[in-house]
PDB file of N, CA and C in Angstrom:
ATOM      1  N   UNK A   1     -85.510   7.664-241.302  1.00  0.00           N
ATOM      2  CA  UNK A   1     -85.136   8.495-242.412  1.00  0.00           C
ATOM      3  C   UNK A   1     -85.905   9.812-242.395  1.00  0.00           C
ATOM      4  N   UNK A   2     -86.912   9.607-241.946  1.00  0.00           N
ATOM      5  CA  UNK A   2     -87.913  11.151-241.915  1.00  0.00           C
ATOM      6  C   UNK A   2     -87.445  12.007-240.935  1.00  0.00           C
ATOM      7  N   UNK A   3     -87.006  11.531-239.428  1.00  0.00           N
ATOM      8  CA  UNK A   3     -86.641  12.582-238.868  1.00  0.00           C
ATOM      9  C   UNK A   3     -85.368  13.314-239.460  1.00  0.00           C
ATOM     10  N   UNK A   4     -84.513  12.251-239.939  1.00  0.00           N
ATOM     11  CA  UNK A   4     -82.959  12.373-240.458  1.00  0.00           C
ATOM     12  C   UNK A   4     -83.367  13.829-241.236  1.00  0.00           C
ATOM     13  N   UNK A   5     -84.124  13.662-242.291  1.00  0.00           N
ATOM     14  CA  UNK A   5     -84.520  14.533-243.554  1.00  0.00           C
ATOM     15  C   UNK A   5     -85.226  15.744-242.843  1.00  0.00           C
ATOM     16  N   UNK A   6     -86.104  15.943-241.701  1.00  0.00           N
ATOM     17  CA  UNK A   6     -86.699  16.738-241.166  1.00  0.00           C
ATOM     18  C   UNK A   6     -85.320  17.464-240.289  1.00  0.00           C
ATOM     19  N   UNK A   7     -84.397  17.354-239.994  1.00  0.00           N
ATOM     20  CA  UNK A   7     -83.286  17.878-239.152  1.00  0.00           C
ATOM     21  C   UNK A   7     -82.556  18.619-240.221  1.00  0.00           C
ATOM     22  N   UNK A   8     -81.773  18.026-241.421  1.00  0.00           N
ATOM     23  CA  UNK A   8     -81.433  18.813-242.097  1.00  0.00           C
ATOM     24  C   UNK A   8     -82.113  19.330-243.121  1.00  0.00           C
ATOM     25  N   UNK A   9     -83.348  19.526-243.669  1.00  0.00           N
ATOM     26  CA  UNK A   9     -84.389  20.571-244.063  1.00  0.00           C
ATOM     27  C   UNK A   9     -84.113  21.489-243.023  1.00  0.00           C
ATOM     28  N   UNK A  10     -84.337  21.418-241.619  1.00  0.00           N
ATOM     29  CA  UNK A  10     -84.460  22.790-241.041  1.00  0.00           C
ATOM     30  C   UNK A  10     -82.807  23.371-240.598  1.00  0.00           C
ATOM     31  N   UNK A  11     -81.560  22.520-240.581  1.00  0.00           N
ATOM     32  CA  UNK A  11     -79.949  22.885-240.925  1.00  0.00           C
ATOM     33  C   UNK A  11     -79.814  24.068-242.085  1.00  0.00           C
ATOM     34  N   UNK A  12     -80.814  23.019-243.495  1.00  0.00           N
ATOM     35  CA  UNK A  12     -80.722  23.828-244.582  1.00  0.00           C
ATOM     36  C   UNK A  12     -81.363  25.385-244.835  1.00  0.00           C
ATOM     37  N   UNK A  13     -82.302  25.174-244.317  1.00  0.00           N
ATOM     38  CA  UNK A  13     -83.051  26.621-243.967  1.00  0.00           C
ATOM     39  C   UNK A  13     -82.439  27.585-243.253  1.00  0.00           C
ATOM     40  N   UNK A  14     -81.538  26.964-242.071  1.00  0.00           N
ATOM     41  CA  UNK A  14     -81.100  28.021-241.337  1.00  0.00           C
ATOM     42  C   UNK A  14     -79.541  28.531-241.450  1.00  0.00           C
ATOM     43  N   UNK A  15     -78.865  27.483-242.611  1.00  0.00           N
ATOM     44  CA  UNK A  15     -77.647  27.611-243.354  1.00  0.00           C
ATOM     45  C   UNK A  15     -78.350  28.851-244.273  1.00  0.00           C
ATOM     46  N   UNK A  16     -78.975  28.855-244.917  1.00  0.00           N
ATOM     47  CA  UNK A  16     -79.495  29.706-246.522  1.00  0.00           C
ATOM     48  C   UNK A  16     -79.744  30.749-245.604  1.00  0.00           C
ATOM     49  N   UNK A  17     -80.244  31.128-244.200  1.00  0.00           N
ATOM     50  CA  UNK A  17     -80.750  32.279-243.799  1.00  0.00           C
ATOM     51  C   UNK A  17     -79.379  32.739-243.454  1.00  0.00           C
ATOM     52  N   UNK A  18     -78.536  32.216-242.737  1.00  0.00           N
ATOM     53  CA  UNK A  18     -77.259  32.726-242.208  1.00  0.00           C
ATOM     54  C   UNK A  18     -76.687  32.766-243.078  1.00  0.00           C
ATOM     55  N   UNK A  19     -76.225  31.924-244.128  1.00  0.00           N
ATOM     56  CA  UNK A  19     -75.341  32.182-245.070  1.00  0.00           C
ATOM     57  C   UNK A  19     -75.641  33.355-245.875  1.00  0.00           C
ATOM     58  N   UNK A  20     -76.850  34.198-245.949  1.00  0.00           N
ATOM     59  CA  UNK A  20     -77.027  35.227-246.725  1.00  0.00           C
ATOM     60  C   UNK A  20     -76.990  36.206-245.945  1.00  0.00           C
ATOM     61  N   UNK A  21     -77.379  36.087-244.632  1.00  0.00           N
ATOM     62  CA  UNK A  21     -77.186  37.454-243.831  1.00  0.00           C
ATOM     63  C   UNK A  21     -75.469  37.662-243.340  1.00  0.00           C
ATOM     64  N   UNK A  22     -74.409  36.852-243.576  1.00  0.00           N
ATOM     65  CA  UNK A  22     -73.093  36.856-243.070  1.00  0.00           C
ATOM     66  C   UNK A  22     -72.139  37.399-244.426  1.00  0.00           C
ATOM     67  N   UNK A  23     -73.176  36.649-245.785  1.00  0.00           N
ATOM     68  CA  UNK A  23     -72.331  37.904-247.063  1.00  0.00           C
ATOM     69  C   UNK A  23     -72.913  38.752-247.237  1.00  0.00           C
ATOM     70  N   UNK A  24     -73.955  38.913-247.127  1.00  0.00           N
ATOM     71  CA  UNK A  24     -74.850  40.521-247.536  1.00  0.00           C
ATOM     72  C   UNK A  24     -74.149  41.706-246.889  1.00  0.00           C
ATOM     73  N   UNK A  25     -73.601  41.313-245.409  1.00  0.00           N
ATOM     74  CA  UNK A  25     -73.148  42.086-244.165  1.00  0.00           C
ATOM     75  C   UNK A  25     -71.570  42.178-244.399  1.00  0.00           C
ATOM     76  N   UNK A  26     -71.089  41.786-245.603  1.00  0.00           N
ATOM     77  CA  UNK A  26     -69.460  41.917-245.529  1.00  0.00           C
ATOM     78  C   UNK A  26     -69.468  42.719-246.412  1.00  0.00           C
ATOM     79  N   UNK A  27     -70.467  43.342-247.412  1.00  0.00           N
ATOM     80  CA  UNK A  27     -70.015  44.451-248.859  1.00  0.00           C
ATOM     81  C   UNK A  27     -70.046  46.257-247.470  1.00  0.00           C
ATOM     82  N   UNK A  28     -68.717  46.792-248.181  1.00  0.00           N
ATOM     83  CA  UNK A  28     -68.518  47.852-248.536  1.00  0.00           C
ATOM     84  C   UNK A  28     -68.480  47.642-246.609  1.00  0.00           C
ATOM     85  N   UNK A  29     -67.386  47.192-245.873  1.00  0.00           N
ATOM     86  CA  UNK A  29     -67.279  47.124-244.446  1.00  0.00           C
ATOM     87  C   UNK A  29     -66.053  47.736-243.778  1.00  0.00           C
ATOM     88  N   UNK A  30     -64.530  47.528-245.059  1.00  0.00           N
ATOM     89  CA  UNK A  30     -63.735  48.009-244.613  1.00  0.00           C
ATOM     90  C   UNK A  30     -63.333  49.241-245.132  1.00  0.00           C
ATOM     91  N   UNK A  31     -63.112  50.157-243.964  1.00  0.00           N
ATOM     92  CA  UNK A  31     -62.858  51.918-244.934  1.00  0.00           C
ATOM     93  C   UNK A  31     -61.522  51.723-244.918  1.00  0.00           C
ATOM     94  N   UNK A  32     -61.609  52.535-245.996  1.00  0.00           N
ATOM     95  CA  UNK A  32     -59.792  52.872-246.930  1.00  0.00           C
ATOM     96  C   UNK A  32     -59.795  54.476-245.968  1.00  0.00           C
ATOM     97  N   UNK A  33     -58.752  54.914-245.830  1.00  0.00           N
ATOM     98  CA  UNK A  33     -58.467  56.002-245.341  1.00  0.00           C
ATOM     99  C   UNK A  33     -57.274  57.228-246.518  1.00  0.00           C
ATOM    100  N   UNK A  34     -58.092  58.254-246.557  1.00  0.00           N
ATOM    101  CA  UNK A  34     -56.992  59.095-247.190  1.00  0.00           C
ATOM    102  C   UNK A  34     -56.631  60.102-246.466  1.00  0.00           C
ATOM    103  N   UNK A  35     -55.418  60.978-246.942  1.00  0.00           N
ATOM    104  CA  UNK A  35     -54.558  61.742-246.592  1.00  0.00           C
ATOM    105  C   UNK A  35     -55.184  63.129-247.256  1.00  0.00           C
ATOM    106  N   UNK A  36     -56.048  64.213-246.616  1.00  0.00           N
ATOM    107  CA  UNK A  36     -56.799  64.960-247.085  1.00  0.00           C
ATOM    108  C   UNK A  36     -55.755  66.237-246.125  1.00  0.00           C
ATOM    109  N   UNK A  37     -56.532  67.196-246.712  1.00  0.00           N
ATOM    110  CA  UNK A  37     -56.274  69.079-245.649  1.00  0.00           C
ATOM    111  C   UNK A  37     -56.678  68.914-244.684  1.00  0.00           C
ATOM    112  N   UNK A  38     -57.745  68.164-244.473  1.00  0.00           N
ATOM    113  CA  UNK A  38     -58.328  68.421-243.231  1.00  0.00           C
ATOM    114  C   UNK A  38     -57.910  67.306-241.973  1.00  0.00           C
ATOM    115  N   UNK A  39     -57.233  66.503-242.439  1.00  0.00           N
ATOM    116  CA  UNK A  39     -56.560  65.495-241.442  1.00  0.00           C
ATOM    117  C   UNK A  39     -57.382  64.211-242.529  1.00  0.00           C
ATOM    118  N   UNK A  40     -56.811  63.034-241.908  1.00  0.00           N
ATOM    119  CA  UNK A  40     -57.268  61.471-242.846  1.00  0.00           C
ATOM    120  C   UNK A  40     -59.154  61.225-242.592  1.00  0.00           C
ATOM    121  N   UNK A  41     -59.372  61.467-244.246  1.00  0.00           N
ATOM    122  CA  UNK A  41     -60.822  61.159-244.360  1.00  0.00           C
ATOM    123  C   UNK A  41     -61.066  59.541-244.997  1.00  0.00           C
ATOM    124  N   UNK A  42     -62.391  59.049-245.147  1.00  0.00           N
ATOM    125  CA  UNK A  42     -62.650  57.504-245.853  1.00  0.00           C
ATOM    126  C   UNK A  42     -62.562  58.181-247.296  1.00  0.00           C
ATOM    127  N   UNK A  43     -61.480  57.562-248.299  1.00  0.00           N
ATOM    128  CA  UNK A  43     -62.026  57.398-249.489  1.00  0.00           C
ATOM    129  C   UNK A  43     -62.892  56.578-250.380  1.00  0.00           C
ATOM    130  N   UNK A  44     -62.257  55.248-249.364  1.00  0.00           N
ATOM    131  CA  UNK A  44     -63.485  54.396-250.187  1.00  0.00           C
ATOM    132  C   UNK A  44     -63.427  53.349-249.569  1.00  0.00           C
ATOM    133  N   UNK A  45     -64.512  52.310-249.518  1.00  0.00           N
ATOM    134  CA  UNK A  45     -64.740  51.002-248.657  1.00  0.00           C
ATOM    135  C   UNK A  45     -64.771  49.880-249.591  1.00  0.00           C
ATOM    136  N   UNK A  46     -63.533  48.813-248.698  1.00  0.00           N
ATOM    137  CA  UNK A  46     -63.804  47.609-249.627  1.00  0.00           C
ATOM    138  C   UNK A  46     -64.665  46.485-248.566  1.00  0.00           C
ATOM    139  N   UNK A  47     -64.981  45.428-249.342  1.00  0.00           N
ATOM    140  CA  UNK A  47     -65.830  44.236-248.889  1.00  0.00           C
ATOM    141  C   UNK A  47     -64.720  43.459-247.984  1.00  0.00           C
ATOM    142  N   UNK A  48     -65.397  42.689-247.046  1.00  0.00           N
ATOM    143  CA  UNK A  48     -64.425  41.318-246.095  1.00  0.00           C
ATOM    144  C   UNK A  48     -64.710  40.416-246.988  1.00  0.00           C
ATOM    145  N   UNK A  49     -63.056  40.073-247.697  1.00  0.00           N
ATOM    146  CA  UNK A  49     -63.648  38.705-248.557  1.00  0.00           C
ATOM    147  C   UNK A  49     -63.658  38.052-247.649  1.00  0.00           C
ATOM    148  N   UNK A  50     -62.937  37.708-246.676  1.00  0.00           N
ATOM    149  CA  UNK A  50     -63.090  36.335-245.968  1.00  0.00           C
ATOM    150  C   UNK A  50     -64.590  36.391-245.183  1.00  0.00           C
ATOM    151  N   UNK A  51     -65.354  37.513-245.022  1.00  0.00           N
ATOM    152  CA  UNK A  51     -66.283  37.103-244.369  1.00  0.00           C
ATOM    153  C   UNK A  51     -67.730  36.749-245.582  1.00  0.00           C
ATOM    154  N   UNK A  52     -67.524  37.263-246.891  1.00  0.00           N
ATOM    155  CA  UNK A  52     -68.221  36.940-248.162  1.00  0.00           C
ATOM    156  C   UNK A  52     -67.906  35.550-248.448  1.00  0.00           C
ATOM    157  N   UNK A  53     -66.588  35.282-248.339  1.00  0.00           N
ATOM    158  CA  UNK A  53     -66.425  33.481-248.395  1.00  0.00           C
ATOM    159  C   UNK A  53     -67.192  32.388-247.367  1.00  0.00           C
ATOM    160  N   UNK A  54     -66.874  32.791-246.483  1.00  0.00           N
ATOM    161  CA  UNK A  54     -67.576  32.012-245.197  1.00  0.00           C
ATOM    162  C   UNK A  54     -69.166  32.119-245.152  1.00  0.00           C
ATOM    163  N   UNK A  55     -69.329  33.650-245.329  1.00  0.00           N
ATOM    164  CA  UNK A  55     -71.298  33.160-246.084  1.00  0.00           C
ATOM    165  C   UNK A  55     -71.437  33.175-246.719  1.00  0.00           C
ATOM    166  N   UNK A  56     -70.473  32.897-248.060  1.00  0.00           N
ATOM    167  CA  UNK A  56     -71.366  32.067-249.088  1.00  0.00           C
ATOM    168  C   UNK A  56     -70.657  30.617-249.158  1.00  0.00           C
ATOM    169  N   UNK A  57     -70.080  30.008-248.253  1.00  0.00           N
ATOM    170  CA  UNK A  57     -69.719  28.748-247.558  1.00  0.00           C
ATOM    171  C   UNK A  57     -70.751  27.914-246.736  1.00  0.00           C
ATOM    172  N   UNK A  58     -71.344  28.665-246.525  1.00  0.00           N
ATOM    173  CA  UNK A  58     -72.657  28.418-244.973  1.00  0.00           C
ATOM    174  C   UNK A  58     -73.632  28.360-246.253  1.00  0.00           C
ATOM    175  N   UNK A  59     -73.873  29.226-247.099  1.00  0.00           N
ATOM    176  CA  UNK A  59     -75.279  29.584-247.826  1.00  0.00           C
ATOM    177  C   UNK A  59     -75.238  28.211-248.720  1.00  0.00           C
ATOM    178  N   UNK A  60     -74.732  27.469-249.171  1.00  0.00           N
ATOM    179  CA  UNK A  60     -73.912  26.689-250.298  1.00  0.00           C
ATOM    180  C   UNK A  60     -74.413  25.213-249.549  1.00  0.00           C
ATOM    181  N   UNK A  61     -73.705  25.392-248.548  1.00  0.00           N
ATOM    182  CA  UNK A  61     -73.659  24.035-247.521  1.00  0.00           C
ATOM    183  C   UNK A  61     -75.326  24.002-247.122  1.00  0.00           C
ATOM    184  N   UNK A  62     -76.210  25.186-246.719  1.00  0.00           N
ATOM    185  CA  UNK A  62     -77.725  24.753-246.647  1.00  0.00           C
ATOM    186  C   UNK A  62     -78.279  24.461-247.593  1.00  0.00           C
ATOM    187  N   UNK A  63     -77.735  25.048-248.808  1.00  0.00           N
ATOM    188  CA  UNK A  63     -78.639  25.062-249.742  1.00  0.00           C
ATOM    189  C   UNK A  63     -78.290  23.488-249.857  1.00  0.00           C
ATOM    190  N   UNK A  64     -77.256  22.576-250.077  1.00  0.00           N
ATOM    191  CA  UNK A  64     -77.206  21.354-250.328  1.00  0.00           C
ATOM    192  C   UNK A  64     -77.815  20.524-248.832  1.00  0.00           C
ATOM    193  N   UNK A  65     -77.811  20.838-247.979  1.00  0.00           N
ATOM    194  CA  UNK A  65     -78.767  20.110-246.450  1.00  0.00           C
ATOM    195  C   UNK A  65     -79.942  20.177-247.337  1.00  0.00           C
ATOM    196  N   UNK A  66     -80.730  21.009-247.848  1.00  0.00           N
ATOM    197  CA  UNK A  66     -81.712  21.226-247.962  1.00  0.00           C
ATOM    198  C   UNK A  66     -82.302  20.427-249.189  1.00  0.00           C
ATOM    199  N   UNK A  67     -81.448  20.195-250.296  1.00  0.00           N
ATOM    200  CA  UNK A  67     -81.411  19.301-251.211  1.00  0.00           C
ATOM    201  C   UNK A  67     -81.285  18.105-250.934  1.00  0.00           C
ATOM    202  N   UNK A  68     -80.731  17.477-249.657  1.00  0.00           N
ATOM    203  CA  UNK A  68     -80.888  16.506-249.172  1.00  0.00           C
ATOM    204  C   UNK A  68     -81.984  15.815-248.217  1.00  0.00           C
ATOM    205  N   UNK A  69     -81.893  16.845-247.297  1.00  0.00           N
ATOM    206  CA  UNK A  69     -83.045  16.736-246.457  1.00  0.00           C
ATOM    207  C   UNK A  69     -84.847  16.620-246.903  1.00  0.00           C
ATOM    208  N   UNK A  70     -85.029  17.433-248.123  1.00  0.00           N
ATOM    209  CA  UNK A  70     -86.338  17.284-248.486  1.00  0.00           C
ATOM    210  C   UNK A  70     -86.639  15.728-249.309  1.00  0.00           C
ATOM    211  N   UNK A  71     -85.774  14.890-250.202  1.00  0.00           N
ATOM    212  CA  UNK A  71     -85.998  14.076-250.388  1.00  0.00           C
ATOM    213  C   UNK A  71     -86.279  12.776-249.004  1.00  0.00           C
ATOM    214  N   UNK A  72     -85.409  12.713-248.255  1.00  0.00           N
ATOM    215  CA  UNK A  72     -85.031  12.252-247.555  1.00  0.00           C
ATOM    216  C   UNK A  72     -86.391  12.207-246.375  1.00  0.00           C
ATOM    217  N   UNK A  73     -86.937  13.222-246.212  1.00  0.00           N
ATOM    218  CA  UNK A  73     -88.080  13.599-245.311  1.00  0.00           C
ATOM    219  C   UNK A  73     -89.565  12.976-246.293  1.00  0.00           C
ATOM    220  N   UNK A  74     -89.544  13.434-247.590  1.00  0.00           N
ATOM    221  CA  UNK A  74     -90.354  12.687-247.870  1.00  0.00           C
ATOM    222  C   UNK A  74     -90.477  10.887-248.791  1.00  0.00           C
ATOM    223  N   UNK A  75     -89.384  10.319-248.475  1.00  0.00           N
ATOM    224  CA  UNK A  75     -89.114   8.860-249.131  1.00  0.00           C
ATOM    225  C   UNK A  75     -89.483   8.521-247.739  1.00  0.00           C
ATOM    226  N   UNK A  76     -89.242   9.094-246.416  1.00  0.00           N
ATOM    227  CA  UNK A  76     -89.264   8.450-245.171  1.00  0.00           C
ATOM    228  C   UNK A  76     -90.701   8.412-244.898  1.00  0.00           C
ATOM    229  N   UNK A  77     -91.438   9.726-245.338  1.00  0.00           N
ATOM    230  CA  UNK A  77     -92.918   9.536-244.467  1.00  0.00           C
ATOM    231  C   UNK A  77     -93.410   8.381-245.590  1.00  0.00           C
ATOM    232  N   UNK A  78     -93.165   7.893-246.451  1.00  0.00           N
ATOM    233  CA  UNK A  78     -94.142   6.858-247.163  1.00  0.00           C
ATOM    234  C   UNK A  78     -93.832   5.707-246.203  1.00  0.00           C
ATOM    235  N   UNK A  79     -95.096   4.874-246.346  1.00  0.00           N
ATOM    236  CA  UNK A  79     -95.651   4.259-245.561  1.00  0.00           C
ATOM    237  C   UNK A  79     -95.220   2.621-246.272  1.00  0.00           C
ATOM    238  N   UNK A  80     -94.558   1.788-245.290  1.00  0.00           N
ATOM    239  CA  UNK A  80     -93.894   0.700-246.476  1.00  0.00           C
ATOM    240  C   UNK A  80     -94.550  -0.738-245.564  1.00  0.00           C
ATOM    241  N   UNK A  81     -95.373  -1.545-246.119  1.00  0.00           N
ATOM    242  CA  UNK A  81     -96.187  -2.353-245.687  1.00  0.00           C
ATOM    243  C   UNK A  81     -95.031  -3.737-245.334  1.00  0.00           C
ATOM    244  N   UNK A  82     -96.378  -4.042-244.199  1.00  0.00           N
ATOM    245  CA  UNK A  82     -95.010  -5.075-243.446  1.00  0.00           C
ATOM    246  C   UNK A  82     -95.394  -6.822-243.842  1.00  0.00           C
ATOM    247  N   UNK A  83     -94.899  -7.775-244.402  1.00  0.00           N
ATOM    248  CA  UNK A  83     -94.579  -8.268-244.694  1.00  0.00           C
ATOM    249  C   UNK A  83     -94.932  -9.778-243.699  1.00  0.00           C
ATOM    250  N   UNK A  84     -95.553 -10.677-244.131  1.00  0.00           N
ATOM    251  CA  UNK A  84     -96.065 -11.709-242.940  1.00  0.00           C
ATOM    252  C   UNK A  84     -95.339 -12.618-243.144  1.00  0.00           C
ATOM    253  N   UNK A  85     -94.391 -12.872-241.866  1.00  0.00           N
ATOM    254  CA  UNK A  85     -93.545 -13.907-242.039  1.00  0.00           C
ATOM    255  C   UNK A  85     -94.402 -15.249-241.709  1.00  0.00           C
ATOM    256  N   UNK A  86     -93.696 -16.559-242.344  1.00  0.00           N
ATOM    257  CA  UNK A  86     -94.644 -17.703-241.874  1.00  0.00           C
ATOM    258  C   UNK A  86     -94.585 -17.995-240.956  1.00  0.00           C
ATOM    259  N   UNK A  87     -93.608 -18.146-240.084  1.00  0.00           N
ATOM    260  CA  UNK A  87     -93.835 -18.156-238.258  1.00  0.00           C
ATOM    261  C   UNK A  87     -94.211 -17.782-237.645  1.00  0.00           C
ATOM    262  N   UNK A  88     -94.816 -16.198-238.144  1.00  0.00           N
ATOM    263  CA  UNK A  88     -96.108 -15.931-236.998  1.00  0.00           C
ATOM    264  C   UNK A  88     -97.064 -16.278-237.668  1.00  0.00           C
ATOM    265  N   UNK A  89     -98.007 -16.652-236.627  1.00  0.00           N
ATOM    266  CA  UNK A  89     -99.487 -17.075-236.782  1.00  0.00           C
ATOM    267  C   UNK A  89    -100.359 -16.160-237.100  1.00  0.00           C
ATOM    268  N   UNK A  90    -101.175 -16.765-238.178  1.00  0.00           N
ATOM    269  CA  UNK A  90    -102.397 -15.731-238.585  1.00  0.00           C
ATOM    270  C   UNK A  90    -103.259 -14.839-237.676  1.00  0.00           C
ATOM    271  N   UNK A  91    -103.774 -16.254-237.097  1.00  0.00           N
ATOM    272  CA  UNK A  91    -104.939 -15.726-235.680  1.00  0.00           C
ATOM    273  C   UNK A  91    -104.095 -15.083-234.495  1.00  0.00           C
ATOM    274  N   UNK A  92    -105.052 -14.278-234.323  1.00  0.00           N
ATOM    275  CA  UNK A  92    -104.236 -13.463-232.766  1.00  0.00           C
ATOM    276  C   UNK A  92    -104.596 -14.936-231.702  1.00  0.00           C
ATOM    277  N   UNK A  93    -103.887 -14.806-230.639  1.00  0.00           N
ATOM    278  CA  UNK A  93    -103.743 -15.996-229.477  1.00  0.00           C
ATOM    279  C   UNK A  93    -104.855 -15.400-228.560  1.00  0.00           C
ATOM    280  N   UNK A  94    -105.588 -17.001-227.840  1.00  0.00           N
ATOM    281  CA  UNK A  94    -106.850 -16.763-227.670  1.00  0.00           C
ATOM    282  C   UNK A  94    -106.783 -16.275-226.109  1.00  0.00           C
ATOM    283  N   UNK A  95    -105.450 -16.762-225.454  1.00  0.00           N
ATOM    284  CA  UNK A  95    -105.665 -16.633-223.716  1.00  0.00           C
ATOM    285  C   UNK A  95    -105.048 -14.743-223.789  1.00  0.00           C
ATOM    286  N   UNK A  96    -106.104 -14.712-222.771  1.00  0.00           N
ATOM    287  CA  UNK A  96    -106.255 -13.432-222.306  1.00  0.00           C
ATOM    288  C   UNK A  96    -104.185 -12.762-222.077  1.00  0.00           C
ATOM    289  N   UNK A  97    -104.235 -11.577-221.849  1.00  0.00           N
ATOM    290  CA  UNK A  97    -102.952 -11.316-221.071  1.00  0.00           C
ATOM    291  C   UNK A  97    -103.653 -10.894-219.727  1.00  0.00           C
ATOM    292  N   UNK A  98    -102.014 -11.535-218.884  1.00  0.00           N
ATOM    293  CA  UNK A  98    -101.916 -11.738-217.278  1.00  0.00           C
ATOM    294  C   UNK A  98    -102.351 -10.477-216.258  1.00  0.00           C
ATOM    295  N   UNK A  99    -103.640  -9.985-215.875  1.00  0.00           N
ATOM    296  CA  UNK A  99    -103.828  -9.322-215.191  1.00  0.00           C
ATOM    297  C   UNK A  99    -102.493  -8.323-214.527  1.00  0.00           C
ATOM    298  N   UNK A 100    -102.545  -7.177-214.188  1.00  0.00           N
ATOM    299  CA  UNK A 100    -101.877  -6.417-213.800  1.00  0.00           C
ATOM    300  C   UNK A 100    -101.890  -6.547-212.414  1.00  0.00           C
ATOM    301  N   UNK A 101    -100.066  -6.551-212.081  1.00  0.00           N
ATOM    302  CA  UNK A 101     -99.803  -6.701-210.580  1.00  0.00           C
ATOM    303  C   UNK A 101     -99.572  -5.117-210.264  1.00  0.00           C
ATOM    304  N   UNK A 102    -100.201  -5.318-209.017  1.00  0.00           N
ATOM    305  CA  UNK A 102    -100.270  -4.045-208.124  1.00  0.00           C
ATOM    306  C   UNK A 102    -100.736  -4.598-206.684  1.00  0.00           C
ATOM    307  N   UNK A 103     -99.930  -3.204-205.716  1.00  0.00           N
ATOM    308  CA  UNK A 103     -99.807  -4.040-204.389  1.00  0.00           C
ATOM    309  C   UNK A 103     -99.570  -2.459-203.794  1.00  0.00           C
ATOM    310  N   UNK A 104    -100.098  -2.494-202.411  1.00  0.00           N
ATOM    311  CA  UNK A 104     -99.909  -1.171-201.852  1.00  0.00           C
ATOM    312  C   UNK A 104     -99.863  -1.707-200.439  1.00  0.00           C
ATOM    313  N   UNK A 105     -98.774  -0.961-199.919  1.00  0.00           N
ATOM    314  CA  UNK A 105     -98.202  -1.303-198.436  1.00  0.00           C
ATOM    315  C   UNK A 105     -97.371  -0.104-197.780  1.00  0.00           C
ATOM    316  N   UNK A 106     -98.795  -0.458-196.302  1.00  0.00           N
ATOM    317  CA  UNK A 106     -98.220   0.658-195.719  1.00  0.00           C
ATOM    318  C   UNK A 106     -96.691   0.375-194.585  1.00  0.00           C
ATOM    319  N   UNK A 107     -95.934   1.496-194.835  1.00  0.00           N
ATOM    320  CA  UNK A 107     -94.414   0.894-193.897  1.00  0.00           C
ATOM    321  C   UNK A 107     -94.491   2.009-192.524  1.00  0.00           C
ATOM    322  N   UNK A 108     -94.676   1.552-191.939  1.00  0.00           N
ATOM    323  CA  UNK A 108     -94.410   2.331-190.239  1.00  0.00           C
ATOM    324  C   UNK A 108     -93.241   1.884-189.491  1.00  0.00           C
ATOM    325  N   UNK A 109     -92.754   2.734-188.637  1.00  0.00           N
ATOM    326  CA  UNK A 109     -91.558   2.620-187.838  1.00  0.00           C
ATOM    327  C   UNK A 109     -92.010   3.722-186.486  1.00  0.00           C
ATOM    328  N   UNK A 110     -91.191   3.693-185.722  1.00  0.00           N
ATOM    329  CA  UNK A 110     -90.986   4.577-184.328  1.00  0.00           C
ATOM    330  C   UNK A 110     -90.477   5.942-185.073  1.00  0.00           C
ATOM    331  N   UNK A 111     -89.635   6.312-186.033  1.00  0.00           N
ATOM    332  CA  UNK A 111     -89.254   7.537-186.239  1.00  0.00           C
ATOM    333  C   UNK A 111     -90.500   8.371-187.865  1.00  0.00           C
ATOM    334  N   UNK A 112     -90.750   7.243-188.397  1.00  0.00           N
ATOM    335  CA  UNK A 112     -91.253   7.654-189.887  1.00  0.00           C
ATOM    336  C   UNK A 112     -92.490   6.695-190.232  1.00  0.00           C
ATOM    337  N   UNK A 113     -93.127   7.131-191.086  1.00  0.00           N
ATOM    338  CA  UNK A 113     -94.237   5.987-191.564  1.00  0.00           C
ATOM    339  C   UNK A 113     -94.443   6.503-193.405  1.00  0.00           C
ATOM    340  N   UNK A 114     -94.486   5.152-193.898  1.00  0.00           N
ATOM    341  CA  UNK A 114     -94.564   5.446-195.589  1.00  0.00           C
ATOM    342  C   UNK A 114     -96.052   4.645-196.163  1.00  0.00           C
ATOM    343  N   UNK A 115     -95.440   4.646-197.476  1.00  0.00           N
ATOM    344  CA  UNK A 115     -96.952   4.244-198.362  1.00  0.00           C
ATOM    345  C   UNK A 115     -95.967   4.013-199.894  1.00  0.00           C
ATOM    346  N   UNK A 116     -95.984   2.261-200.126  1.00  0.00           N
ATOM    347  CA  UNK A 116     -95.517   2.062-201.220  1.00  0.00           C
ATOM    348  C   UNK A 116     -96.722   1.181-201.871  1.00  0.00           C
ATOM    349  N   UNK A 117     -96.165   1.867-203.164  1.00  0.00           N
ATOM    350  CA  UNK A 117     -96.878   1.169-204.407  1.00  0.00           C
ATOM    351  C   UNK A 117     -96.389   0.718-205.368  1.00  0.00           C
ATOM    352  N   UNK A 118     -96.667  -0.172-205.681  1.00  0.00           N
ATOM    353  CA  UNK A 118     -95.990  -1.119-206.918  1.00  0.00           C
ATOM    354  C   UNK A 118     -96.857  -1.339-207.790  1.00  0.00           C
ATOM    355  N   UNK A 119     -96.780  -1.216-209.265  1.00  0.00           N
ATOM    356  CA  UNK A 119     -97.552  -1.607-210.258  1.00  0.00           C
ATOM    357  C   UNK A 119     -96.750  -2.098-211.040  1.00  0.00           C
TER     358      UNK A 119
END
């Protein structure tokens, strides 16, 4: 759950950054053109709604990752104690564990010669 919440915290962050730099960047984008003396000048500029919709579509959608993700990141880092079932045994077991196999052998031939190791 913590990484889950740590992925979209940083979705949400980078939705809220894009989503504000993609509507901020659509006011006053498209020029109107008029019919002047001097040949066609801008009279006046309107906004891209569709590109004001889409970031504030993106901005909307982090901001809710982000509402999700921070709970989510921190319900996960708490620490949830584990529980002793009766089939395992109290005491740790007394025989040692089985020494480690390892083996090294050298391989020669008429054309090549090697060196294997196994652990």
């Amino acid at each position: 759950m913590m990484v889950g919440g740590i992925l979209a915290t940083t979705a949400g962050i980078v939705g809220v950054l894009a989503g504000s730099a993609i509507a901020s960047t659509a006011v006053s984008q498209i020029p109107i053109y008029c019919e002047s003396q001097f040949g066609p000048t801008i009279c006046e500029t309107r906004s891209d709604e569709t590109q004001q919709a889409v970031g504030y579509g993106i901005l909307i959608t982090g901001v809710v990752a982000l509402g999700v993700g921070v709970p989510l990141w921190v319900i996960g880092s708490k620490r949830v104690p584990v529980k002793s079932d009766e089939t395992t045994p109290d005491a740790p077991s007394t025989t040692p564990p089985a020494a480690p196999q390892t083996s090294l052998r050298l391989l020669v031939s008429p054309t090549s010669a090697g060196l294997r190791v196994t652990f």
